[in-house]
Structures are given as C-alpha cells and as structure tokens.
Protein backbone atom coordinates (compact mmCIF):
# COMPACT_ATOMS: atom_id res chain seq x y z
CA UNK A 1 0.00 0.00 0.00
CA UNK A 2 3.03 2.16 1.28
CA UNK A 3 4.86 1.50 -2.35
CA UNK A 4 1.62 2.40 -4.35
CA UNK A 5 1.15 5.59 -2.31
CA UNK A 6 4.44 6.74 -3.01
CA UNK A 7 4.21 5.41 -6.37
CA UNK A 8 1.49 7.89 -7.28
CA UNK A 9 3.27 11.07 -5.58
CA UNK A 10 6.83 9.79 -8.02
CA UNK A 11 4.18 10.10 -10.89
CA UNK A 12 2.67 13.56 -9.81
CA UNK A 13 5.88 15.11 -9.11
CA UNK A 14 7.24 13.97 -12.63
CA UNK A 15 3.96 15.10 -14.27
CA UNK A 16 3.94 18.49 -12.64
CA UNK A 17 7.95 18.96 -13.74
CA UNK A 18 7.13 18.51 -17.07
CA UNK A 19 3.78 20.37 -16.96
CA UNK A 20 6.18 23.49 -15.84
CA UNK A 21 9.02 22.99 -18.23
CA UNK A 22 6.35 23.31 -20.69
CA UNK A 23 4.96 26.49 -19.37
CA UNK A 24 8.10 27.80 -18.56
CA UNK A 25 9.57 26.86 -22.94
CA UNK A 26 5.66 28.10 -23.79
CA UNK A 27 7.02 30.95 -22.06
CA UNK A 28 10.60 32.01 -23.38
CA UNK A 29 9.19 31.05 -26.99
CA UNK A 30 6.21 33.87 -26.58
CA UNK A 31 9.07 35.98 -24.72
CA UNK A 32 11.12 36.17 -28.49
CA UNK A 33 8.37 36.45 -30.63
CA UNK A 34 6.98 39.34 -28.64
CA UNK A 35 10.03 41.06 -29.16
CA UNK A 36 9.42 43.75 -32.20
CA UNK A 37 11.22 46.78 -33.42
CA UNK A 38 13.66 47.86 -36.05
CA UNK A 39 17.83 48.01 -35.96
CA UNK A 40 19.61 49.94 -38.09
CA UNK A 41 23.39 49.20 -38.47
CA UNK A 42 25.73 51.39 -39.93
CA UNK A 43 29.67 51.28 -40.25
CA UNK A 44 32.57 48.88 -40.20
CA UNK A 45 32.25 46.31 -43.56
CA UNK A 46 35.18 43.92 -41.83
CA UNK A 47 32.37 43.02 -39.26
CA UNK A 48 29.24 43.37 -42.35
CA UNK A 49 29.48 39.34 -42.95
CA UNK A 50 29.08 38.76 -39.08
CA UNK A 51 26.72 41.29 -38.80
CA UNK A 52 24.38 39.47 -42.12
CA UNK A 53 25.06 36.41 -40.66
CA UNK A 54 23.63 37.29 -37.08
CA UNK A 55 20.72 39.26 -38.35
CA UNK A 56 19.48 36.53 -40.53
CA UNK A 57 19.77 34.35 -37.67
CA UNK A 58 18.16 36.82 -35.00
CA UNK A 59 15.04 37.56 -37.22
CA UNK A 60 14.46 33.77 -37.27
CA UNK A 61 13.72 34.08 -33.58
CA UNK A 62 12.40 37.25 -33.77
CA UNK A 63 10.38 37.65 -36.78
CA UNK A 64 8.76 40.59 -35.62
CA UNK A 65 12.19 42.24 -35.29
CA UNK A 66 13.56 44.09 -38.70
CA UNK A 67 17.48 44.95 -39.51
CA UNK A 68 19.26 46.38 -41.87
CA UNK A 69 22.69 46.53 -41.85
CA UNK A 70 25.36 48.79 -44.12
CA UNK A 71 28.79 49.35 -44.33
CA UNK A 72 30.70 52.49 -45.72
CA UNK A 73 33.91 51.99 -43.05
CA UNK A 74 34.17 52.32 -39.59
CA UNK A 75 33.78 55.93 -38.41
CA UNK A 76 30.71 55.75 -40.48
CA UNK A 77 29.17 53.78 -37.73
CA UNK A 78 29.55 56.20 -34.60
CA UNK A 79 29.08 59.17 -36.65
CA UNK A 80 25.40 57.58 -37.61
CA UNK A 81 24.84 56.40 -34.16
CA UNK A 82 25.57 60.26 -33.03
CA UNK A 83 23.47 61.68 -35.75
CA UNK A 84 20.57 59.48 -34.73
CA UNK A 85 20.48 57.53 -38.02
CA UNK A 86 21.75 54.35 -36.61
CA UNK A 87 21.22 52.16 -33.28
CA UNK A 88 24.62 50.32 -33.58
CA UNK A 89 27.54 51.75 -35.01
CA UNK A 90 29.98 48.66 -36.29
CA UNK A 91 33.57 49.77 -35.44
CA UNK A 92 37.07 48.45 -35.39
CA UNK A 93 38.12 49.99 -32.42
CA UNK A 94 36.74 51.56 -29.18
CA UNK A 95 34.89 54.73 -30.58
CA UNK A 96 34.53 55.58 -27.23
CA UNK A 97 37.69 56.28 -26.91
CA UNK A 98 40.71 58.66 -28.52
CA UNK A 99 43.07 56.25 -31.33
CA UNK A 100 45.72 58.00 -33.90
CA UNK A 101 43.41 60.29 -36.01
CA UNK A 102 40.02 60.29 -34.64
CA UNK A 103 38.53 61.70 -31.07
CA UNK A 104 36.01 59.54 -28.97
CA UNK A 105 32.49 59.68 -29.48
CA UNK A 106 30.89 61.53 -26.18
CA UNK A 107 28.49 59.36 -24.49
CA UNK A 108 28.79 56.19 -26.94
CA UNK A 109 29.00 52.90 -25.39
CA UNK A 110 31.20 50.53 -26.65
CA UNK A 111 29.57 46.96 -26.72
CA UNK A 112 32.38 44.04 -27.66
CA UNK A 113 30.91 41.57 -30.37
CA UNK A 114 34.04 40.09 -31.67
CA UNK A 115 38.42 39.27 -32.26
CA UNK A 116 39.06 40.41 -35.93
CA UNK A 117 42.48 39.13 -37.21
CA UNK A 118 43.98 40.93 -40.27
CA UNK A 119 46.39 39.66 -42.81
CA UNK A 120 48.74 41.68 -45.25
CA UNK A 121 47.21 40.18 -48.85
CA UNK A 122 48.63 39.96 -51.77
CA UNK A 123 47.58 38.92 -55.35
CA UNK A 124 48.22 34.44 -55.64
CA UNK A 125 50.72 35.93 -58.67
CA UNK A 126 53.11 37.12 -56.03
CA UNK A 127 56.44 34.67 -54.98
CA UNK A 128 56.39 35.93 -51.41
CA UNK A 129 55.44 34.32 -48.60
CA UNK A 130 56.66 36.29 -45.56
CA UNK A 131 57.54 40.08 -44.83
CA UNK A 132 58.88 41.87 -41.95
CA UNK A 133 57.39 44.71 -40.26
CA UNK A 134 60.28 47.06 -41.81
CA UNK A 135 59.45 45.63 -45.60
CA UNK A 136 55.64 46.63 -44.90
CA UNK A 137 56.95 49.89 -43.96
CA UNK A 138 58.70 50.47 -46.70
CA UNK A 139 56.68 49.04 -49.34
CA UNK A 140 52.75 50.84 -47.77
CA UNK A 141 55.34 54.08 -48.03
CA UNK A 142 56.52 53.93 -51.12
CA UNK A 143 59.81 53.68 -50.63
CA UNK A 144 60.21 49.53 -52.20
CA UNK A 145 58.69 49.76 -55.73
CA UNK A 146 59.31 46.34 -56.90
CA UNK A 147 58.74 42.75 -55.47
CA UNK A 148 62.57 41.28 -56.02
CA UNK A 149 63.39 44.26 -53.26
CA UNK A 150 62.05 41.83 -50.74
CA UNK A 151 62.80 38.65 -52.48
CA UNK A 152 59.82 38.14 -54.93
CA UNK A 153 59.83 38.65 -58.75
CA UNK A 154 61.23 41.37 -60.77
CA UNK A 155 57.32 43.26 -61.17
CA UNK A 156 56.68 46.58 -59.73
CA UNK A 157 54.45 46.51 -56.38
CA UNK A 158 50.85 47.57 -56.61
CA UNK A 159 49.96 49.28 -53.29
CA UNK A 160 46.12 48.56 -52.56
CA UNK A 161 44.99 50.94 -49.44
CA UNK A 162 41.73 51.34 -47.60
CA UNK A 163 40.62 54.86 -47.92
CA UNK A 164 40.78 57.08 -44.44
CA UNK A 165 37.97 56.12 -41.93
CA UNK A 166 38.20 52.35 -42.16
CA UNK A 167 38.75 50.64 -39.22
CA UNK A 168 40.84 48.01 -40.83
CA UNK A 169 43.27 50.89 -42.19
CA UNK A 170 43.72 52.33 -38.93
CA UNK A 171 44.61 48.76 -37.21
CA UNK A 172 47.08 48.04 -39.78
CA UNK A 173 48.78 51.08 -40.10
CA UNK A 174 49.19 50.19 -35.95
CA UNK A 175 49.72 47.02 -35.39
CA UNK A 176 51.82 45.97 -38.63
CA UNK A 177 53.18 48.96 -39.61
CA UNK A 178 54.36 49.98 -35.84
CA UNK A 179 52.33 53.95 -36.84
CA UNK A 180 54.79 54.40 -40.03
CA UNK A 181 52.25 56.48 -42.76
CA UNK A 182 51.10 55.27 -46.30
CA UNK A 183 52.22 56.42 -49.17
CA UNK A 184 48.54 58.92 -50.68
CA UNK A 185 49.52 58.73 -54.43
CA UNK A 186 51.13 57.08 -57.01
CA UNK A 187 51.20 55.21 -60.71
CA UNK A 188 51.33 52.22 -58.62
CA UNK A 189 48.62 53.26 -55.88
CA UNK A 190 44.96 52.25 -55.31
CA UNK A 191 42.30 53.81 -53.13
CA UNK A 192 39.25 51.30 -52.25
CA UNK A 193 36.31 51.97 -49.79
CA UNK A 194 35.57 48.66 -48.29
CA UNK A 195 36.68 45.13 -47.56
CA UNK A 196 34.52 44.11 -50.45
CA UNK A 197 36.11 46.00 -52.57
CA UNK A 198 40.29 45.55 -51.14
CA UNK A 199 39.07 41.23 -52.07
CA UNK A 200 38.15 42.53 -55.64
CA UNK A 201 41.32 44.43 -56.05
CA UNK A 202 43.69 42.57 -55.25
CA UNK A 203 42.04 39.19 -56.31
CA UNK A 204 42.31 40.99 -59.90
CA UNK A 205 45.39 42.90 -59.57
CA UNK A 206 48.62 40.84 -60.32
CA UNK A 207 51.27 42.06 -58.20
CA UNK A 208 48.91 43.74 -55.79
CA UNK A 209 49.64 43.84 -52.23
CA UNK A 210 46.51 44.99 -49.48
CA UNK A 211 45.43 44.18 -46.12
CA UNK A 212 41.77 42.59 -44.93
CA UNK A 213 40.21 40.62 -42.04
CA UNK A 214 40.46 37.11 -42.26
CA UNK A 215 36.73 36.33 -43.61
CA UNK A 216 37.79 38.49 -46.77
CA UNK A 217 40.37 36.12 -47.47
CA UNK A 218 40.23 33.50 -50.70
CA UNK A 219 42.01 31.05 -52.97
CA UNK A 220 42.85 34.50 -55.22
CA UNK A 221 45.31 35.70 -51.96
CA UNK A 222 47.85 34.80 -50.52
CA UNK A 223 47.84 36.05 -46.43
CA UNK A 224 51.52 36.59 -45.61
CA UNK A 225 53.37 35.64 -42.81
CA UNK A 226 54.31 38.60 -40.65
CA UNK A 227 57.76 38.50 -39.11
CA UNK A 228 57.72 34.82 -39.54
CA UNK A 229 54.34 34.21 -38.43
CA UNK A 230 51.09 33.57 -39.31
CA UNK A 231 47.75 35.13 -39.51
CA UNK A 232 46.10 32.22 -37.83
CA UNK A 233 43.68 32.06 -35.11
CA UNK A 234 45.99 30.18 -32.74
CA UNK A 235 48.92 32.31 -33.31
CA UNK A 236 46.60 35.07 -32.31
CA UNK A 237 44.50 33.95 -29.01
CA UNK A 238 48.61 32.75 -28.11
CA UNK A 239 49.85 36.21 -28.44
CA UNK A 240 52.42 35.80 -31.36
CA UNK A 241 50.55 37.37 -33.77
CA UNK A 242 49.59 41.09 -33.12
CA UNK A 243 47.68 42.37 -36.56
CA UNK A 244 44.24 42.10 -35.09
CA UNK A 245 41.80 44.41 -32.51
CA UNK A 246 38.05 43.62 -31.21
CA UNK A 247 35.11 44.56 -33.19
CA UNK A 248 32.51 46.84 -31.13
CA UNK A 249 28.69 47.77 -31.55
CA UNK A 250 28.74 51.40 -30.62
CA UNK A 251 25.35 52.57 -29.11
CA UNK A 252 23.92 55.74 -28.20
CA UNK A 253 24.22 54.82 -23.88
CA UNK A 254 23.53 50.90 -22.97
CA UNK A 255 21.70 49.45 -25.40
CA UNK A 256 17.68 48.79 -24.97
CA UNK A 257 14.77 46.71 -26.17
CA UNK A 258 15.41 44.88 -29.53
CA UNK A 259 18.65 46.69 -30.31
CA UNK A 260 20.39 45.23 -26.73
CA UNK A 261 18.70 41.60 -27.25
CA UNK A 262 20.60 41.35 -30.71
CA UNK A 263 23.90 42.68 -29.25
CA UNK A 264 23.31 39.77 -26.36
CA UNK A 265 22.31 37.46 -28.76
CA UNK A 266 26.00 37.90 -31.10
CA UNK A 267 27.60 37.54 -27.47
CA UNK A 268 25.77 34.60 -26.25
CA UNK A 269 27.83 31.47 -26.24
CA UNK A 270 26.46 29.55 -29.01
CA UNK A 271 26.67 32.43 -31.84
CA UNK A 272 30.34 33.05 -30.42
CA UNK A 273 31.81 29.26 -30.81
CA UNK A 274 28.95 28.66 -33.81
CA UNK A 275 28.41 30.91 -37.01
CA UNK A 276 31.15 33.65 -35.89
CA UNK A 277 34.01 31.13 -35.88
CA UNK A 278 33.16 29.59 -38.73
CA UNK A 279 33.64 33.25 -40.22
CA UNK A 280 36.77 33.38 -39.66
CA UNK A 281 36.71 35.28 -36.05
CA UNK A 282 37.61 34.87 -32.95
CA UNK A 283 35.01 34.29 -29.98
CA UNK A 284 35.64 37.46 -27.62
CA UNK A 285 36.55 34.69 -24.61
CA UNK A 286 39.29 32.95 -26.19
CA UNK A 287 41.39 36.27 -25.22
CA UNK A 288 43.32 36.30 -21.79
C-alpha cells in the first residue's frame, strides 16, 4: 500500500515537472516572438558578414524584429549612431575612446561583439610568402617599388589601401606597420572603400599587395606571414601574432529593447563558438 502511495506522488511530481518545463519553454518562446522593433546598423564592412550572418539568424527568432545593416567603413558607424540615423555603429576599435586620427564619441557605449584578425594580402601571382614589419613599412610608403626588393619577382608593387575612416586601415597602419604612414599617391597606388572592394582588387590585380580581415580572405590571396608568423587564429588567441583588434557595436548609452537583445544574442555562447568562428573570427573569450 506504502509502495503504491508513493508510487502515485513519483508520478505527480514527474507530471507536474514537465507540466512546468512546458509552461516555462511556452514561455521564453512567446518571450522572443513578442520582441518587435527595427535596428539599423551602420559602419565597419570587416564586421558586415558577421553582422548578415547574425541578423538573418536573430530575425528567425524574432520575426517581428527588422534589420538592416550597411557598411561604408568604420567611423561611419559612430558618426550615424551620433546623428541618430543608426542604433549600432559597427567599429574596429573603441569609438569611445581617442586612437591615432580620430577623437572619442561623447556618451557612446562601446559593446564588444568580436576578435578580428587581419592579414597583409597579396595577389596568388606574387612569390612571397613572408615580410617583416620594416618591408611593410617600406613598401605601404613607397619607398620599395618592386617585389625582387624583398625577395619576390622582378614586377613593380601595386599598393592597394583602404581609404581614411576604415577601421581596418587604422589597425594596420598600428599594429603591422608599428604607426609608419602610407604612401597617398602614385602610378602604382589604389584607393578602395571597403573590404569588399580591397578582395576585388587585389584578387584581380597581379602584383597587388593589401590588407583585410580574415573572412575576406580566398584562394585568389595569398595572407603573408608577418615576421615569420602567421595570420592564424591560434597564433593570435597565443599572443604571437599582433595584426588584429576587437570589433565593437557602438550605441547611443547601454543598449535597450530589440537593439540590446541582438547585441546579447552575437555575445551569447552559441553564436560566439557557432556561425562567428566559422567566419573566420575569434570568440571574444578565447582572449586572456
């Protein structure tokens, strides 16, 4: 009788957990696809594939939720989040703080997303494989002209440069070229606006050298070594490669309603170690 009796309560207790992890999934569920309201992205187009890529994911949750998402460089991103065109601002550095050639945006929050590596890029024409941090000097500046001055072919160098305002110019110019300036003009000297359009250039350039993030890069390329090392994910989370900086959503003060459920949602553990690394990032936890 005993066994029966507590036979029954096992039964109710089982039937009542399930009854409330059923209200509780009813509950999340209604929770997302309550959430409505429109984000607007603006800036940084070495972050614009993550950015697609989380939106399209996002508004499967939450289809009452619309984005859109450009990219004209990074600085465009803060400046639109400042002029009220834009919730996020995509951006290759801290906007919220001063960096070589631009002052912090007042009262922007910076909101971490993502690890960008960048590679030096040249066209797959090119017989060189490695360069040191003085030969990127010298070759960004003007000063080498042609590839056999750094052990490649006799063919003059094509310099491909981002124009001024991308975040990916002003980490490069950094971080591999220790602050030394580009050369601004030149027979041998292209200007390009985005990361889109750096892969087109120097994927149809022969002798073309550029920079880009990682996802950019394709069969076309090569992604040179820097000081004898690699542009690799491992050779960045272990410190030995230093070409890289964290991507930020810049918002107008902490972010609220749809706008700070996406940001949490391209944080959240599964997006991080899911579709961002297989982008070609680096989940914002692997850093020490």
């Amino acid at each position: 009788m005993k066994s029966k009796f507590f036979k029954n309560i096992a039964f109710t207790a089982i039937a009542l957990t399930v009854a409330f992890s059923s209200i509780s999934i009813a509950n999340v569920a209604e929770a997302a696809s309550k959430l409505s309201g429109k984000i607007v992205i603006n800036g940084s187009s070495a972050l614009l594939p993550l950015t697609l890529q989380a939106a399209n994911e996002f508004k499967k949750l939450n289809p009452k939720v619309k984005i859109s998402a450009s990219a004209a460089g990074s600085v465009t991103g803060p400046q639109a989040v400042r002029k009220g065109i834009a919730d996020i601002g995509a951006c290759d550095w801290d906007a919220s703080l001063d960096v070589p050639g631009f002052k912090k945006f007042e009262g922007q929050v910076a909101n971490k997303v993502a690890v960008i590596p960048f590679a030096a890029v040249t066209n797959s024409n090119v017989k060189v494989a490695n360069l040191s941090t003085k030969q990127l000097q010298d070759i960004f500046s003007g000063k080498v002209k042609n590839w056999k001055e750094v052990g490649g072919s006799d063919a003059e160098i094509v310099v491909v440069n981002r124009a001024f305002g991308s975040g990916t110019r002003v980490n490069f110019q950094m971080k591999a070229l220790d602050g030394a300036d580009f050369m601004t003009k030149g027979d041998n000297y292209k200007e390009v606006k985005s990361s889109g359009d750096m892969k087109t250039a120097i994927e149809t350039t022969p002798n073309a050298i550029g920079y880009m993030d990682l996802v950019y890069v394709t069969s076309k390329m090569t992604a040179l070594k820097i000081n004898d090392v690699a542009p690799t994910e491992a050779n960045v989370i272990n410190g030995k490669y230093k070409v890289w900086s964290y991507g930020y959503y810049m918002t107008k003060g902490q972010p609220t309603g749809a706008t700070k459920a996406f940001i949490e949602y391209v944080q959240s553990k599964a997006f991080q170690n899911g579709s961002l690394k297989k982008l070609k990032f680096i989940p914002i936890s692997a850093m020490k």
